[in-house]
PDB file of N, CA and C in Angstrom:
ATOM      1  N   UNK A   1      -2.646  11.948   9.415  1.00  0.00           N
ATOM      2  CA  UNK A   1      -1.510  12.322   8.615  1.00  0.00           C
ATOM      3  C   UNK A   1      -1.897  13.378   7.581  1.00  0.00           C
ATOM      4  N   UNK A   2      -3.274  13.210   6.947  1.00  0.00           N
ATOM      5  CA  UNK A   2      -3.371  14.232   5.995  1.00  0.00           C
ATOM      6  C   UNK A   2      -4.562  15.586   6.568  1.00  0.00           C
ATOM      7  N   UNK A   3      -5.183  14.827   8.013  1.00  0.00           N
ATOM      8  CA  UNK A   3      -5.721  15.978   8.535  1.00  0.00           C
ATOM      9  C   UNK A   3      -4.957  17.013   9.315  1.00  0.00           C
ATOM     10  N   UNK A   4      -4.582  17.680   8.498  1.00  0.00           N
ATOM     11  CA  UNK A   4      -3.621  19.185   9.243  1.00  0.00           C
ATOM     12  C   UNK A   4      -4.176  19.949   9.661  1.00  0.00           C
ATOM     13  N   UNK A   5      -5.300  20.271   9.724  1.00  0.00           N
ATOM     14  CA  UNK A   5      -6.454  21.011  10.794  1.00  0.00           C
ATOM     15  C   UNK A   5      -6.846  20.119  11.778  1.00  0.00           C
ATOM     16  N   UNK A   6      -6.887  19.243  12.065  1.00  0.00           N
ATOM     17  CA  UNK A   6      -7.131  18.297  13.136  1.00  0.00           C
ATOM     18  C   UNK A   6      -8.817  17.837  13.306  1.00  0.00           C
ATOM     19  N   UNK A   7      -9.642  18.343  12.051  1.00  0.00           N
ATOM     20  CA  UNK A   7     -11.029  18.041  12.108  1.00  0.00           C
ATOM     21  C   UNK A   7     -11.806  16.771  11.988  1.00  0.00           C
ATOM     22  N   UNK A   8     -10.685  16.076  11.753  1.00  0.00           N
ATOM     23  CA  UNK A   8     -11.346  14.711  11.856  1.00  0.00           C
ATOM     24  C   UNK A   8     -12.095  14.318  10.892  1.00  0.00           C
ATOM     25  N   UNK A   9     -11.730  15.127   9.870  1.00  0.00           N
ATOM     26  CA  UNK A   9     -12.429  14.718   8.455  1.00  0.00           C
ATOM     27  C   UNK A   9     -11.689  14.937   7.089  1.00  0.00           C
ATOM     28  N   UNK A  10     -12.219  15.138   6.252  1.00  0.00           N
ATOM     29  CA  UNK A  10     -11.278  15.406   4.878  1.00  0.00           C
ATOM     30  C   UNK A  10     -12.242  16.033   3.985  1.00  0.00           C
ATOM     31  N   UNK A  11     -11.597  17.155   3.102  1.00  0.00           N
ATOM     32  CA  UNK A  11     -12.479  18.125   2.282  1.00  0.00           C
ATOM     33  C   UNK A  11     -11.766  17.441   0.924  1.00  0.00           C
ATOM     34  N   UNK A  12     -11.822  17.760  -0.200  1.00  0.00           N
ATOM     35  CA  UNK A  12     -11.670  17.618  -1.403  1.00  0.00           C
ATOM     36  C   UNK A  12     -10.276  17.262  -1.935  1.00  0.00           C
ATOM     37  N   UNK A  13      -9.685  18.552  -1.250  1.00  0.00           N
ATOM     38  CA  UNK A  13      -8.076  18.804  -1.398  1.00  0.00           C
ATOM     39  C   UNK A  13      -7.379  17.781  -0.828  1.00  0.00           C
ATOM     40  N   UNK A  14      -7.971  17.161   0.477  1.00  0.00           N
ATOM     41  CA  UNK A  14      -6.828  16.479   0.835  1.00  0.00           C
ATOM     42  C   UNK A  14      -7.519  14.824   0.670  1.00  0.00           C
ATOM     43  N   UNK A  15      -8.265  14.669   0.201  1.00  0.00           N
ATOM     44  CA  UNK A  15      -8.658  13.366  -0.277  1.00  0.00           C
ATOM     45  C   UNK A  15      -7.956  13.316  -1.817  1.00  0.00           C
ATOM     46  N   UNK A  16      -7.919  14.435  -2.309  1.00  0.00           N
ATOM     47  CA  UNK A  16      -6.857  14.571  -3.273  1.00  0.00           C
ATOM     48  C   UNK A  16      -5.581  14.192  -3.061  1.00  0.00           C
ATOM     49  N   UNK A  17      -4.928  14.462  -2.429  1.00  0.00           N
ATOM     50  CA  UNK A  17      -3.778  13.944  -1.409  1.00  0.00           C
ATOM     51  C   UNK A  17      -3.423  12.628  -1.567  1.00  0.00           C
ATOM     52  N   UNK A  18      -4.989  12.112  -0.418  1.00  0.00           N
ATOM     53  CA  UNK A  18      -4.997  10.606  -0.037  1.00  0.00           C
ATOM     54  C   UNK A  18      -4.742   9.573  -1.065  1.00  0.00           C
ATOM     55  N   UNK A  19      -5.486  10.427  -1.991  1.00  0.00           N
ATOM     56  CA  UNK A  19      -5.836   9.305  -3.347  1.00  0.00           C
ATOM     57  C   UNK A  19      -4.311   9.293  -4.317  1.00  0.00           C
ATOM     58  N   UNK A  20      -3.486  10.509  -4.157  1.00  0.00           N
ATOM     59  CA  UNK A  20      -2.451  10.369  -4.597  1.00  0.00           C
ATOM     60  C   UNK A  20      -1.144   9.976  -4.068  1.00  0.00           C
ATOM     61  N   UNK A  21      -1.097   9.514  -2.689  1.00  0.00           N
ATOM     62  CA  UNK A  21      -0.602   8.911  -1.589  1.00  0.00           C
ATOM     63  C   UNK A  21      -0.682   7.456  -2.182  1.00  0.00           C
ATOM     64  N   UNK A  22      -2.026   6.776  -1.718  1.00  0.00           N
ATOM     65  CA  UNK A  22      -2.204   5.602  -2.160  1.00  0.00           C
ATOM     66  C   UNK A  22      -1.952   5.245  -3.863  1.00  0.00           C
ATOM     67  N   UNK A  23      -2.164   6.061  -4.359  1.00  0.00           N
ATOM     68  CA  UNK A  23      -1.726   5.442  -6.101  1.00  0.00           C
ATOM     69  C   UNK A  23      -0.056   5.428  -6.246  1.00  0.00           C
ATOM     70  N   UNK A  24       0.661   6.069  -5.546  1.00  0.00           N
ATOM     71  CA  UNK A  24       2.111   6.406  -5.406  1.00  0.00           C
ATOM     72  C   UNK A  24       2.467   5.426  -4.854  1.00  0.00           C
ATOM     73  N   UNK A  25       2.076   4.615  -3.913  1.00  0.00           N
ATOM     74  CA  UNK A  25       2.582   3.641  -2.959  1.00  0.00           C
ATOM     75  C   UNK A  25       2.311   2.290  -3.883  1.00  0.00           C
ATOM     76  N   UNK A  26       0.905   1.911  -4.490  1.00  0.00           N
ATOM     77  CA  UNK A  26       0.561   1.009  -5.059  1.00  0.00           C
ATOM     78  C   UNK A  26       1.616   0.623  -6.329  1.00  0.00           C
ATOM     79  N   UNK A  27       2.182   1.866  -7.397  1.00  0.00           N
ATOM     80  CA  UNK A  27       2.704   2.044  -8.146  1.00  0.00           C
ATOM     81  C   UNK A  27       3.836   1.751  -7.192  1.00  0.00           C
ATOM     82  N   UNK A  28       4.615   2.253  -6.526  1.00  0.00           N
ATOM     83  CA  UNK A  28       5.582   1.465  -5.915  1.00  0.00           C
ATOM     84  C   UNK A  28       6.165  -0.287  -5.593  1.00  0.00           C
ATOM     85  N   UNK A  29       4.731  -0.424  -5.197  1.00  0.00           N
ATOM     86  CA  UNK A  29       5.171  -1.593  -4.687  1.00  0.00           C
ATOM     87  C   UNK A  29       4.976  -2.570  -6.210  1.00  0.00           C
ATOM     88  N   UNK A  30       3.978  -2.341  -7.201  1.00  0.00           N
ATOM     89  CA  UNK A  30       3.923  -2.835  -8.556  1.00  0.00           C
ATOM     90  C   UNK A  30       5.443  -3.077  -9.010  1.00  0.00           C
ATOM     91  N   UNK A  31       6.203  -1.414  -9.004  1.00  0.00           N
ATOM     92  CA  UNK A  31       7.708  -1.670  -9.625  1.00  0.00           C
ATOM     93  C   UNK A  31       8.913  -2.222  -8.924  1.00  0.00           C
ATOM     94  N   UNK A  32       8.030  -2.629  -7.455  1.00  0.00           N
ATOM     95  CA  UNK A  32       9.403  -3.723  -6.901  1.00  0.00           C
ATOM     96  C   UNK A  32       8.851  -4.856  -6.593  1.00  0.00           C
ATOM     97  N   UNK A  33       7.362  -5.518  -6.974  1.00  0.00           N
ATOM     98  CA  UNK A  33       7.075  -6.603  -7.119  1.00  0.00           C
ATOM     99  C   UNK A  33       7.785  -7.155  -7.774  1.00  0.00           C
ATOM    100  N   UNK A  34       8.928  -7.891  -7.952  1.00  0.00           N
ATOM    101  CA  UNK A  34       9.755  -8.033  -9.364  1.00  0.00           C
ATOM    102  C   UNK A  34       8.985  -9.480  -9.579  1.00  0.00           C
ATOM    103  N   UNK A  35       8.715 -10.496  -8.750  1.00  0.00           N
ATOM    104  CA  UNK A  35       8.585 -11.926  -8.787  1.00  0.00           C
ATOM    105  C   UNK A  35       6.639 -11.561  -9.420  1.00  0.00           C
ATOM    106  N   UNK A  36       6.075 -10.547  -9.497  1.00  0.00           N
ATOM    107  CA  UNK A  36       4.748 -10.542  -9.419  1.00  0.00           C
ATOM    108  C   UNK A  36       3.691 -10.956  -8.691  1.00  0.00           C
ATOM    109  N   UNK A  37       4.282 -11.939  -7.511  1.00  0.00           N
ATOM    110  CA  UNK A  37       3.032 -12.339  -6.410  1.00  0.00           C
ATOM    111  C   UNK A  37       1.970 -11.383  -5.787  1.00  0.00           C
ATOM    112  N   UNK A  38       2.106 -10.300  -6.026  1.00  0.00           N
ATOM    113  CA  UNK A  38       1.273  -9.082  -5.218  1.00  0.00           C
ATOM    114  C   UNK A  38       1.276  -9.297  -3.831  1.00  0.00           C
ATOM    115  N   UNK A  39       2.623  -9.656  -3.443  1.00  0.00           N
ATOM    116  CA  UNK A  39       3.293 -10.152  -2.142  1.00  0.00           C
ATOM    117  C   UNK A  39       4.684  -9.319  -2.344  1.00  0.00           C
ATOM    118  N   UNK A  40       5.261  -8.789  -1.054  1.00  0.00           N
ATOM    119  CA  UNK A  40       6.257  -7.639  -1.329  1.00  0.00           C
ATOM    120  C   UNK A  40       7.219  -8.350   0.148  1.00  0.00           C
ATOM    121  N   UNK A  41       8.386  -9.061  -0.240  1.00  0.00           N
ATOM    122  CA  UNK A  41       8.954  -9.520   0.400  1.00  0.00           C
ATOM    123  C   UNK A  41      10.107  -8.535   1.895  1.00  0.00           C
ATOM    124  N   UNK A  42      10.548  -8.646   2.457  1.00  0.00           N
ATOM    125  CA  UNK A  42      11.881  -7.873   2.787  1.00  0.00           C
ATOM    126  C   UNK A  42      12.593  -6.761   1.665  1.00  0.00           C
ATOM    127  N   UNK A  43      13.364  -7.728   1.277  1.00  0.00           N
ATOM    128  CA  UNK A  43      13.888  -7.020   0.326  1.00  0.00           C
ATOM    129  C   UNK A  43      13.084  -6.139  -0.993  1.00  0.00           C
ATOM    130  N   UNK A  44      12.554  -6.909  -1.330  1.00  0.00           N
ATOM    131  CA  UNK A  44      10.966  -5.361  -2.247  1.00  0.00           C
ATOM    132  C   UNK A  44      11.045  -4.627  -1.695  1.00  0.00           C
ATOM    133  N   UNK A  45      10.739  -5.153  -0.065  1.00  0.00           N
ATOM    134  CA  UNK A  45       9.773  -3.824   0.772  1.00  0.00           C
ATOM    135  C   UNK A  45      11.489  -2.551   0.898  1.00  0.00           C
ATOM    136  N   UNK A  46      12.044  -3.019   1.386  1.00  0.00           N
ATOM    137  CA  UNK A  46      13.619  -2.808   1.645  1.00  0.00           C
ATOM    138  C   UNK A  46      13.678  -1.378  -0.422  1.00  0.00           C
ATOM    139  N   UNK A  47      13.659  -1.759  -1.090  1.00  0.00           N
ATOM    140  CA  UNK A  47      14.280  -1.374  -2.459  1.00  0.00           C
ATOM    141  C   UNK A  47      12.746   0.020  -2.385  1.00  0.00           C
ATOM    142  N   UNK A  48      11.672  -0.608  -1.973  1.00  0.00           N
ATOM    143  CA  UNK A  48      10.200   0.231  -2.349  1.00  0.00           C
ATOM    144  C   UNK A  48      10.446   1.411  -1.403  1.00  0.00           C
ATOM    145  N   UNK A  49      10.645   1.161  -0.143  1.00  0.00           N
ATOM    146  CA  UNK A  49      10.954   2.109   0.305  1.00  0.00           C
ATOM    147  C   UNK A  49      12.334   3.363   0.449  1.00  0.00           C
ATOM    148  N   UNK A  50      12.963   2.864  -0.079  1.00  0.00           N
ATOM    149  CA  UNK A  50      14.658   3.203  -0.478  1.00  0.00           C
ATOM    150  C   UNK A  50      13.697   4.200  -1.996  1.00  0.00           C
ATOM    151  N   UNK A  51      12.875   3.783  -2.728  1.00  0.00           N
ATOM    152  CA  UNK A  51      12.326   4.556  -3.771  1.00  0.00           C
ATOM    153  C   UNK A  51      11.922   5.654  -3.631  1.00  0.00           C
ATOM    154  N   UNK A  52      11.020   5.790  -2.526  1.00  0.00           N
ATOM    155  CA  UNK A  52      10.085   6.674  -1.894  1.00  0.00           C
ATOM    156  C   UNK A  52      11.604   8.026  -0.877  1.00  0.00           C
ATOM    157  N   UNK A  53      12.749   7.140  -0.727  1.00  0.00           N
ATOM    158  CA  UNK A  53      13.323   8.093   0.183  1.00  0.00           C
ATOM    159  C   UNK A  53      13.525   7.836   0.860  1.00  0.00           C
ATOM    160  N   UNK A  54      13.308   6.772   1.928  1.00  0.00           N
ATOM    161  CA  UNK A  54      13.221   6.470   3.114  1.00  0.00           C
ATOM    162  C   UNK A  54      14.573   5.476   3.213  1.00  0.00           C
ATOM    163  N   UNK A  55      15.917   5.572   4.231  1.00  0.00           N
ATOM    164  CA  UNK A  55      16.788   4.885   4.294  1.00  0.00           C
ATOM    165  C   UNK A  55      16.411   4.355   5.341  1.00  0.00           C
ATOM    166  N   UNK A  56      16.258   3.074   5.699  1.00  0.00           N
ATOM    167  CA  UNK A  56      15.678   2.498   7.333  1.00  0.00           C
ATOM    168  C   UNK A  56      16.471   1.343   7.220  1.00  0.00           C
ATOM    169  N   UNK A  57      17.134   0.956   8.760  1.00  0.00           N
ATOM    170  CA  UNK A  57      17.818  -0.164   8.926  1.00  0.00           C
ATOM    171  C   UNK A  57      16.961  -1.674   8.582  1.00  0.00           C
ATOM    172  N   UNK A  58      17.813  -2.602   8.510  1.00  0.00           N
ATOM    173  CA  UNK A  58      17.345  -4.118   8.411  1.00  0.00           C
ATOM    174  C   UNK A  58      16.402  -4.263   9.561  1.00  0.00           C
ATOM    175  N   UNK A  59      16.571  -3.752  10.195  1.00  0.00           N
ATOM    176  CA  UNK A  59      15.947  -4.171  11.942  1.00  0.00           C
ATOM    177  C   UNK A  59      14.232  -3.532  11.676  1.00  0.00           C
ATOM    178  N   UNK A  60      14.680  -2.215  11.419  1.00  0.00           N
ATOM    179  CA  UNK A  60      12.878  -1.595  10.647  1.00  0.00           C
ATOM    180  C   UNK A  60      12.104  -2.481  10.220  1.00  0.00           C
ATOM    181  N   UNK A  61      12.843  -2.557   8.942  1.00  0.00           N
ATOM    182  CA  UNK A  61      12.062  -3.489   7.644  1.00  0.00           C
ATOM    183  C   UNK A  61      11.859  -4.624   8.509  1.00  0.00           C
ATOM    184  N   UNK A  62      12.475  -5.670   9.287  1.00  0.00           N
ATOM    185  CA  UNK A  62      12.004  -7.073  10.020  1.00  0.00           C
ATOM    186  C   UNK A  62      10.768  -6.447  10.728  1.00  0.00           C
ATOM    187  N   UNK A  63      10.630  -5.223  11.559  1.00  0.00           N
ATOM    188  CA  UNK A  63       9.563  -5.080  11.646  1.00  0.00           C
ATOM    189  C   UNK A  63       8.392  -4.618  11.134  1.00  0.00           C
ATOM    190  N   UNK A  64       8.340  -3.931  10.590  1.00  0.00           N
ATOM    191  CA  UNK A  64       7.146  -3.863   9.058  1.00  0.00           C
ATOM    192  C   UNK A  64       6.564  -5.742   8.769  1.00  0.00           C
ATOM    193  N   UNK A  65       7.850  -6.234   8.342  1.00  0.00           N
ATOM    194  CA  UNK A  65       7.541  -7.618   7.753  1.00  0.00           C
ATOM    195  C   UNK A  65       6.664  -8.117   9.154  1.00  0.00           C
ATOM    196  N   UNK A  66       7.109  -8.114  10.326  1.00  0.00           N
ATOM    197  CA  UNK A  66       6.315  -8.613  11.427  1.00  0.00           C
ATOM    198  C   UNK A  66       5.164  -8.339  11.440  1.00  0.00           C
ATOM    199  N   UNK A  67       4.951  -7.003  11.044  1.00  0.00           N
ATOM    200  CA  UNK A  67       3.601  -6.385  11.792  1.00  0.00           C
ATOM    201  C   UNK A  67       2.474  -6.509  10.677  1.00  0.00           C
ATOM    202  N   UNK A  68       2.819  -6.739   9.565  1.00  0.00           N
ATOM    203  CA  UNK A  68       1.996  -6.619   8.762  1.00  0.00           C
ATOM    204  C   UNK A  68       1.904  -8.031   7.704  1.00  0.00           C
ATOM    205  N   UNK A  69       2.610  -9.045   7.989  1.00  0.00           N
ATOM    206  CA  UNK A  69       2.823 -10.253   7.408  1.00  0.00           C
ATOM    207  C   UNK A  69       1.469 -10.872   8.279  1.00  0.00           C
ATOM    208  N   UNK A  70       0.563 -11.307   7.933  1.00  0.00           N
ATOM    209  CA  UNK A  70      -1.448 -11.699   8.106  1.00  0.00           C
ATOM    210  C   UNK A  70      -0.503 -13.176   8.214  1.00  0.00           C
ATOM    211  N   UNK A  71       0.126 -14.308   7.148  1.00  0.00           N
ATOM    212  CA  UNK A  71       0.325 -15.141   6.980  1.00  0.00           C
ATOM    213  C   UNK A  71       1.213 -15.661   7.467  1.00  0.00           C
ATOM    214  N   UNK A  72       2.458 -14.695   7.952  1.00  0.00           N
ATOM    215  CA  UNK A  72       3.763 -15.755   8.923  1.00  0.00           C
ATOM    216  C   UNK A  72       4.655 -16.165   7.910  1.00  0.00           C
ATOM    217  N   UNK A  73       4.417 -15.906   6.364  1.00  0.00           N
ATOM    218  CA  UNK A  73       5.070 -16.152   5.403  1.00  0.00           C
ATOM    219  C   UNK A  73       6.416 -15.076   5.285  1.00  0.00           C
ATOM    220  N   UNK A  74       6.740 -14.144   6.226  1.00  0.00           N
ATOM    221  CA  UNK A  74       7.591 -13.091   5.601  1.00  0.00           C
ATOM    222  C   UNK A  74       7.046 -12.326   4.433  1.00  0.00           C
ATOM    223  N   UNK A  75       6.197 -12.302   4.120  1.00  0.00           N
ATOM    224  CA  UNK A  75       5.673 -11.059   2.962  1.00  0.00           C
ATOM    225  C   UNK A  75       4.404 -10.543   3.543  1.00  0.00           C
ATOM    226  N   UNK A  76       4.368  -9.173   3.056  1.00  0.00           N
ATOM    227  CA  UNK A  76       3.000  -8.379   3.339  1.00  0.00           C
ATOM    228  C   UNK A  76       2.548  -8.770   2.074  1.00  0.00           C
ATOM    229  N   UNK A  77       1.028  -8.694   2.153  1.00  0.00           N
ATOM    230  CA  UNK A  77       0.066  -9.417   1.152  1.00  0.00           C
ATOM    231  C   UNK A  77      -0.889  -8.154   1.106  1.00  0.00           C
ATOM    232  N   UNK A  78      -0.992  -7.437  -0.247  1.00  0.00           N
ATOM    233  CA  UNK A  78      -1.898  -6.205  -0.555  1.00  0.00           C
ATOM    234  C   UNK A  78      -3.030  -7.134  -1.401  1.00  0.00           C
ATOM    235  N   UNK A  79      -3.392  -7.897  -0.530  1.00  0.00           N
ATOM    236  CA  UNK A  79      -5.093  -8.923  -0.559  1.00  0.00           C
ATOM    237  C   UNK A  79      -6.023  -7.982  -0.867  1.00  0.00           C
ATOM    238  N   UNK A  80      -6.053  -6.625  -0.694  1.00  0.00           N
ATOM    239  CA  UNK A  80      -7.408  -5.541  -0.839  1.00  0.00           C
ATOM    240  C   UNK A  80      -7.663  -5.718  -2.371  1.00  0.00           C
ATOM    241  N   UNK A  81      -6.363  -5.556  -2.614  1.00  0.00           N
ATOM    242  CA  UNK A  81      -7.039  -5.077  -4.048  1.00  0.00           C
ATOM    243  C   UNK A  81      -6.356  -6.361  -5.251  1.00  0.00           C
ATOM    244  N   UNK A  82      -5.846  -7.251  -4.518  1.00  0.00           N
ATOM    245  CA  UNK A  82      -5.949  -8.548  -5.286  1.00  0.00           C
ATOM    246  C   UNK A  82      -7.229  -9.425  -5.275  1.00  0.00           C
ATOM    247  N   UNK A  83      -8.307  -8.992  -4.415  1.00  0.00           N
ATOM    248  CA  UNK A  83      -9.270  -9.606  -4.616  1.00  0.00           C
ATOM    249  C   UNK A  83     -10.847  -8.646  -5.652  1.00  0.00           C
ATOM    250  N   UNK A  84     -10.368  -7.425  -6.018  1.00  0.00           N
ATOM    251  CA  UNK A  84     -10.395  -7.195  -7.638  1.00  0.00           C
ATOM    252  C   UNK A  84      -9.537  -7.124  -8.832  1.00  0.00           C
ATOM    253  N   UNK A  85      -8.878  -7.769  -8.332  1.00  0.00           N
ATOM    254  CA  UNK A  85      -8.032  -7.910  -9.611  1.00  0.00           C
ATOM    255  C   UNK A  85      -7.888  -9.261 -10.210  1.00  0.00           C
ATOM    256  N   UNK A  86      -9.045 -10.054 -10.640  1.00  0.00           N
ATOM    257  CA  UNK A  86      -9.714 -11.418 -10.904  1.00  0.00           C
ATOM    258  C   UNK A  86      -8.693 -11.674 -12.218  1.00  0.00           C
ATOM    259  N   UNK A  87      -8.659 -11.002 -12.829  1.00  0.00           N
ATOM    260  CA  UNK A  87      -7.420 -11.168 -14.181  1.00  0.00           C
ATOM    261  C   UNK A  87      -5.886 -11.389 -13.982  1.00  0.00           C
ATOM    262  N   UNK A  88      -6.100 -11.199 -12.663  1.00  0.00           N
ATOM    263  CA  UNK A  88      -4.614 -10.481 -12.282  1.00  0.00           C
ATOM    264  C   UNK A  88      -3.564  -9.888 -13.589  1.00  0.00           C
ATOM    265  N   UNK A  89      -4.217  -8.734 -13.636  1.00  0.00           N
ATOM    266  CA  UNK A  89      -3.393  -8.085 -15.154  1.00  0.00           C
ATOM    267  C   UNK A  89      -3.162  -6.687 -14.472  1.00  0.00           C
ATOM    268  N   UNK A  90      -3.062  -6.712 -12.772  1.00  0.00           N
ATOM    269  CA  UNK A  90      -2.301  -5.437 -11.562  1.00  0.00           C
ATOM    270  C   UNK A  90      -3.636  -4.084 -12.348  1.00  0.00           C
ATOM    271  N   UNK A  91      -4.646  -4.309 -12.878  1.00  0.00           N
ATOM    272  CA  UNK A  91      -5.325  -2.932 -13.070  1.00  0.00           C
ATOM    273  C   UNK A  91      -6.567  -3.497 -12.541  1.00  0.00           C
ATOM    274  N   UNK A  92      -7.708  -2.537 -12.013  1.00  0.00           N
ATOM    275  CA  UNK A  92      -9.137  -2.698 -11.368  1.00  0.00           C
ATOM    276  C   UNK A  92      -9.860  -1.535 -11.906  1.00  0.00           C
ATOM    277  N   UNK A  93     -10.928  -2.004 -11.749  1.00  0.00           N
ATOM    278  CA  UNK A  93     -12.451  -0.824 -12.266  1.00  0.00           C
ATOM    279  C   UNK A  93     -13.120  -1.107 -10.361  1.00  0.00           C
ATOM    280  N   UNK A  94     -13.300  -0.295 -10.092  1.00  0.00           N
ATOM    281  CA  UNK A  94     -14.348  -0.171  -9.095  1.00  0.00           C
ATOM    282  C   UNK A  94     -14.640   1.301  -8.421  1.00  0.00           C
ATOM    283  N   UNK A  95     -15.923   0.966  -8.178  1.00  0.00           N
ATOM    284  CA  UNK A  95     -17.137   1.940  -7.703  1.00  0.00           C
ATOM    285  C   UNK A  95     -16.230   2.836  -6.695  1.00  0.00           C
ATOM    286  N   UNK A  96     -16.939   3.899  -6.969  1.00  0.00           N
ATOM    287  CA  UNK A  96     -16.383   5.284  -6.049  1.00  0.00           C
ATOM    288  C   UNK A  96     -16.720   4.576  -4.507  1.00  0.00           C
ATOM    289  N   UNK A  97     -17.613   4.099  -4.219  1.00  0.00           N
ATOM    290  CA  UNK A  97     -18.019   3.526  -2.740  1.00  0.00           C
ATOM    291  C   UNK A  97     -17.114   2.059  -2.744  1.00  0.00           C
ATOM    292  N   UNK A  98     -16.930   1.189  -3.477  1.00  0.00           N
ATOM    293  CA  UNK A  98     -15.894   0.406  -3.300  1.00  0.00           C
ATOM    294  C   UNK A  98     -14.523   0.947  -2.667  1.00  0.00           C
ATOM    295  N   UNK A  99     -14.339   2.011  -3.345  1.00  0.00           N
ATOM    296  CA  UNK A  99     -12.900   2.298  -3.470  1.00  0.00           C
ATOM    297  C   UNK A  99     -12.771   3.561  -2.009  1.00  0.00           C
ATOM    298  N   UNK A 100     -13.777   3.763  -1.489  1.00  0.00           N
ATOM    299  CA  UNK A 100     -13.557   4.515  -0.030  1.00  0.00           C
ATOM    300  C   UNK A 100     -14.097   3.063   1.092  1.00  0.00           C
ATOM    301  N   UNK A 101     -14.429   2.075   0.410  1.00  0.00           N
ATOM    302  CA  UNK A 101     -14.181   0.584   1.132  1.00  0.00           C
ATOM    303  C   UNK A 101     -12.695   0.707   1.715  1.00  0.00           C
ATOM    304  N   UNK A 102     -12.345   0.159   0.264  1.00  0.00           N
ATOM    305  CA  UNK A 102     -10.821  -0.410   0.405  1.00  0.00           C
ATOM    306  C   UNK A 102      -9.751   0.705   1.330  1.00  0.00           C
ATOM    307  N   UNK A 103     -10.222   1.859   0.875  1.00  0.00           N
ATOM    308  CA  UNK A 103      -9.263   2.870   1.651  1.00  0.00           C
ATOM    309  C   UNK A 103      -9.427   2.971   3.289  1.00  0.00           C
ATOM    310  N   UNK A 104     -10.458   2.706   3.775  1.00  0.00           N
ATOM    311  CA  UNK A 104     -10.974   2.362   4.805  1.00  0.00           C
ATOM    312  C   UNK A 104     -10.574   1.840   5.508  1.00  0.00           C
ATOM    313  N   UNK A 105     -10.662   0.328   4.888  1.00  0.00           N
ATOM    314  CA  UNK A 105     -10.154  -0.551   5.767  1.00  0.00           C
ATOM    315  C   UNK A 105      -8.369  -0.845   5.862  1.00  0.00           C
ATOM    316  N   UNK A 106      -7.863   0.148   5.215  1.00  0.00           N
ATOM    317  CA  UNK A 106      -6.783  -0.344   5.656  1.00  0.00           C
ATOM    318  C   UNK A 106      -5.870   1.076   6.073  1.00  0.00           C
ATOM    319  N   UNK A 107      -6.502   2.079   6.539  1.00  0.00           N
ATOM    320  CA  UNK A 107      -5.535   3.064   6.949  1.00  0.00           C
ATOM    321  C   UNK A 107      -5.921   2.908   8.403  1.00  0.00           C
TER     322      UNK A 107
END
């Protein structure tokens, strides 16, 4: 998505991008967490993405919730970075190599 040369890698600029991709989305889903679980239900997900722009039917969103619900609970669970966030006070400190961890494993 952010390799537009097709090299199969990333230079500066567009890890610039990435990193502002992911802080945009995180910040998203923070301001429609309304209940605070760091769990983003249907309807969150439904309002988060309606934020971003995106108008998508009920039928979409059931699938998002399918594909990405780990638990069967109906909510996607952003577990990456709730498991530094030991305070749970939604902010983290971690290592430049932590943090191309986390990005890692979940794109």
């Amino acid at each position: 998505m952010f390799d537009q040369e097709n090299k199969a890698g990333v230079n500066f600029s567009v890890f610039t991008g990435v990193w502002k991709y992911i802080t945009d989305w995180q910040n998203v889903v923070c301001t429609y967490d309304r209940d605070n679980s760091r769990m983003v239900d249907k309807n969150e997900l439904k309002q988060a993405l309606s934020g971003f722009g995106y108008r998508l039917s009920d039928q979409f969103h059931d699938v998002l919730i399918r594909k990405y619900d780990r638990e069967g609970r109906g909510q996607i669970a952003f577990d990456i970075f709730r498991c530094y966030n030991t305070d749970q006070d939604s902010w983290i400190q971690v290592s430049y190599e932590q943090y191309l961890s986390m990005v890692f494993s979940i794109v």
